[in-house]
Every structure is written in C-alpha cells, then in structure tokens.
Protein backbone atom coordinates (compact mmCIF):
# COMPACT_ATOMS: atom_id res chain seq x y z
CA UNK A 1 11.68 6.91 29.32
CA UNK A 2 14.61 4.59 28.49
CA UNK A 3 17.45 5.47 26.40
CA UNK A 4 16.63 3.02 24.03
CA UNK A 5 12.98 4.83 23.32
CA UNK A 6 15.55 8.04 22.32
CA UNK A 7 16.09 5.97 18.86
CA UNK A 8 11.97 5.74 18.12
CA UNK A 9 12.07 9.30 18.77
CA UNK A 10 14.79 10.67 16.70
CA UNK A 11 13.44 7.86 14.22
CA UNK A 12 10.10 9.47 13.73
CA UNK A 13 11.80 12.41 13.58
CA UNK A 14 14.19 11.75 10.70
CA UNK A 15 10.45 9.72 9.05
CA UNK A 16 8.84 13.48 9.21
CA UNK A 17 12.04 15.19 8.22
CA UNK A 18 11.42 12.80 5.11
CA UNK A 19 7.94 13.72 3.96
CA UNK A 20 9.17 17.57 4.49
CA UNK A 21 11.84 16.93 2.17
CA UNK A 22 9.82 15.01 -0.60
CA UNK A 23 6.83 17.56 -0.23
CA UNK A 24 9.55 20.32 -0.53
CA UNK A 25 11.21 18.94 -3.40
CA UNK A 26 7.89 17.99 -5.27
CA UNK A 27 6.95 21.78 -4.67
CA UNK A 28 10.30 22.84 -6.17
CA UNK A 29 9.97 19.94 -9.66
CA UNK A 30 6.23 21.94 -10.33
CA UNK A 31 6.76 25.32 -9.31
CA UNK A 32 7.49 26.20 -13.33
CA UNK A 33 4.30 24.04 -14.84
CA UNK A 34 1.70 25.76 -16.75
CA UNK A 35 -1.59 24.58 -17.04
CA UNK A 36 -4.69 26.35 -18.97
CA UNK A 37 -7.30 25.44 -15.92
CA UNK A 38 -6.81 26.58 -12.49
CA UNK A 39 -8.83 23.10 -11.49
CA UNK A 40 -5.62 21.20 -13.67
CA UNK A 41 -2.52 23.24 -11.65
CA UNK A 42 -0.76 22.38 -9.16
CA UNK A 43 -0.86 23.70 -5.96
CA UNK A 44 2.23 23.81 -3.43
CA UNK A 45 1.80 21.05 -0.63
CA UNK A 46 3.19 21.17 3.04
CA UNK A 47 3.33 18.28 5.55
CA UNK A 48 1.40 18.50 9.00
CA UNK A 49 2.74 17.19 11.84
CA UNK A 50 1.72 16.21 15.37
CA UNK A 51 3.60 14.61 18.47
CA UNK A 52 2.24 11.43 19.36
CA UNK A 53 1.26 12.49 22.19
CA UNK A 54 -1.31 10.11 22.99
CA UNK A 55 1.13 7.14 23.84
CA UNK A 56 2.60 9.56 26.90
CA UNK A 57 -0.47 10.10 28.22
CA UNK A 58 -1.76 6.81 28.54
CA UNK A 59 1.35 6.31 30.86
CA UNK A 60 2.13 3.67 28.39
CA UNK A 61 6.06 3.30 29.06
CA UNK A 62 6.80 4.60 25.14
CA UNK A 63 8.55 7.02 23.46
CA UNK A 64 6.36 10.52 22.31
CA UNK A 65 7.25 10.98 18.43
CA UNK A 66 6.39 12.72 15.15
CA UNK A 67 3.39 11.32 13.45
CA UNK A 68 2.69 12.84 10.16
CA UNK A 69 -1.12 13.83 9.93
CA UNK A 70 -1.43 14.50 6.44
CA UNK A 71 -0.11 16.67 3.42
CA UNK A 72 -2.29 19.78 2.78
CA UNK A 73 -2.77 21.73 -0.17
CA UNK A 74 -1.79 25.43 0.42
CA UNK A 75 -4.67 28.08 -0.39
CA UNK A 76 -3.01 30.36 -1.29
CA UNK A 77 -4.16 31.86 -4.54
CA UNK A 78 -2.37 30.45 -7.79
CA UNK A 79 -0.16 32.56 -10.30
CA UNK A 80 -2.53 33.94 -12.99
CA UNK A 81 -0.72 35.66 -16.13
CA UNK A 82 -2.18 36.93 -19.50
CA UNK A 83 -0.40 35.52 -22.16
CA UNK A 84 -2.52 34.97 -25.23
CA UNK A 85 0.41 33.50 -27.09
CA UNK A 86 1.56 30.86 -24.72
CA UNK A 87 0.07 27.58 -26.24
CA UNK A 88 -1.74 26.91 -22.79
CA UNK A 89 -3.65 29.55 -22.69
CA UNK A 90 -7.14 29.66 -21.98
CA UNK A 91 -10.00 30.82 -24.01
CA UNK A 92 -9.43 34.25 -22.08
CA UNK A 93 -5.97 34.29 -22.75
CA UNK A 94 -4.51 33.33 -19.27
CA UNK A 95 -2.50 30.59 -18.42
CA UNK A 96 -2.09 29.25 -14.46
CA UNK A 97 1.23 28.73 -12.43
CA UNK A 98 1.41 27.31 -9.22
CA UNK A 99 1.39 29.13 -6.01
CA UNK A 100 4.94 27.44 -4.95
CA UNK A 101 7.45 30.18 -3.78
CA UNK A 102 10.55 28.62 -4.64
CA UNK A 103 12.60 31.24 -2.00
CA UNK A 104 10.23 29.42 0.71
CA UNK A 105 10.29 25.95 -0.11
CA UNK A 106 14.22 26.33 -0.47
CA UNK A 107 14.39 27.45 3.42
CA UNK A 108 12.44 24.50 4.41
CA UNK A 109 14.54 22.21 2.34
CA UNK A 110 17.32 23.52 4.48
CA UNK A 111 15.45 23.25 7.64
CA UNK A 112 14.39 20.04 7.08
CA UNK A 113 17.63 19.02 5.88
CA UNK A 114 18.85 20.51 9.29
CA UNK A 115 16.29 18.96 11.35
CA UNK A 116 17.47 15.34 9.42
CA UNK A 117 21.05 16.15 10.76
CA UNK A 118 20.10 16.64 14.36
CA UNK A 119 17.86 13.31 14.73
CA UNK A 120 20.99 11.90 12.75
CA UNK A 121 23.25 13.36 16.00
CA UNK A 122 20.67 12.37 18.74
CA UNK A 123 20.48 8.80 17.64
CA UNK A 124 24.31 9.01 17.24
CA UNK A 125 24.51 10.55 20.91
CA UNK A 126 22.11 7.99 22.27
CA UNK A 127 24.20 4.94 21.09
CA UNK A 128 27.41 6.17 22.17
CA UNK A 129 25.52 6.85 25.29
CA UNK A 130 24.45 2.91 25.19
CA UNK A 131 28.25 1.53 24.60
CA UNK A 132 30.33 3.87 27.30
CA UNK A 133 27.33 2.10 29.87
CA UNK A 134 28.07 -1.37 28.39
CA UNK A 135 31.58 -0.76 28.69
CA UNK A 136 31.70 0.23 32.55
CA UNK A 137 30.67 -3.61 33.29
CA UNK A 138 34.06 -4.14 32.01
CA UNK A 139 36.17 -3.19 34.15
C-alpha cells in the first residue's frame, strides 16, 4: 500500500465518523418527542459499518476503508407511559417516547468525535510523512 492510499483510508474513516455523528445527534434532537402511536415514534438509529474489504482481496493495489452499509433502526422496545392528561395520549391513555438513551448516544458522540480526531492525525501524519520524503531530494 502506498502512503498516499493512507489519505483514502483515514478519509473513509472521518466519512463514517460523519454518519455516526449525524445518526447520534438525530437520536439526541428526538429522544424527548411524544407521539400517541407506537407505528408514528421514533426509534433511535445507529450506523453499520464494514471495511471494504473486498478491494484488498482482489489484490487490487487500493486502500481497505470504511464503507457505511446502512443505518438500522434499534429494536429495542419504545418508552410507553400512562398519562391520560398529556394531549397525545392514546385512546388507552398512553403516550410513546422513543427508545433513545441519551447517556448512550452521548458516549458515541464522544467516540465518534474521537475517532474524527484520530483520522484527522493520521492524514496529518501521512502528509508530513509525504513532505520530510520530498524534502530529502533537496539536499
């Protein structure tokens, strides 16, 4: 792999990082919404991710990424409160609230943040790598 294949890689990295970050903060923006149908609420969303591993073994000369698959729905079950007075309650007196734990999606925010930082530092690394090489023709 050449050194110049290190800034697809931390590139696809810092694209997933992204998606994680978006999904993470949509999760957080919903995480209070009521609804009166458990078909209507919202349900907390996480990224899935794969290496793109399919590139490397082809012995294509290529870098091996992040590829984002998809963005899945989580099943886990929703929030379900009685509250006959709340104006979105159902007939039954219920209303909905998302299964987002905001304690959760806040540590992947920071991971993802994290992870963001490092592909930042490797791409950083990589170029500095790239000058101090062009430099030793120099001299």
């Amino acid at each position: 792999m050449s050194l110049f294949n290190v800034f697809d890689v931390s590139g696809t990295g810092m694209s997933a990082q992204s998606v994680r970050l978006n999904t993470t903060a949509s999760n957080i923006a919903n995480a209070d919404s009521v609804s009166s149908s458990i078909d209507q609420t919202y349900r907390a969303r996480h990224p899935v991710f794969a290496a793109e591993m399919q590139k490397a073994a082809a012995g294509q000369d290529q870098s091996v990424g992040v590829k984002v698959l998809g963005i899945v729905e989580s099943n886990k079950p929703l929030n379900v409160e009685y509250s006959p007075e709340h104006p979105m309650a159902d007939a039954d007196g219920y209303i909905y609230k998302p299964n987002v734990n905001v304690i959760e999606e806040m540590t992947n925010m920071i991971s993802a943040s994290r992870s963001y930082q490092t592909n930042i530092q490797l791409a950083e690394s990589a170029k500095n790598m790239l000058n101090k090489t062009l430099q030793l023709g120099q001299r």
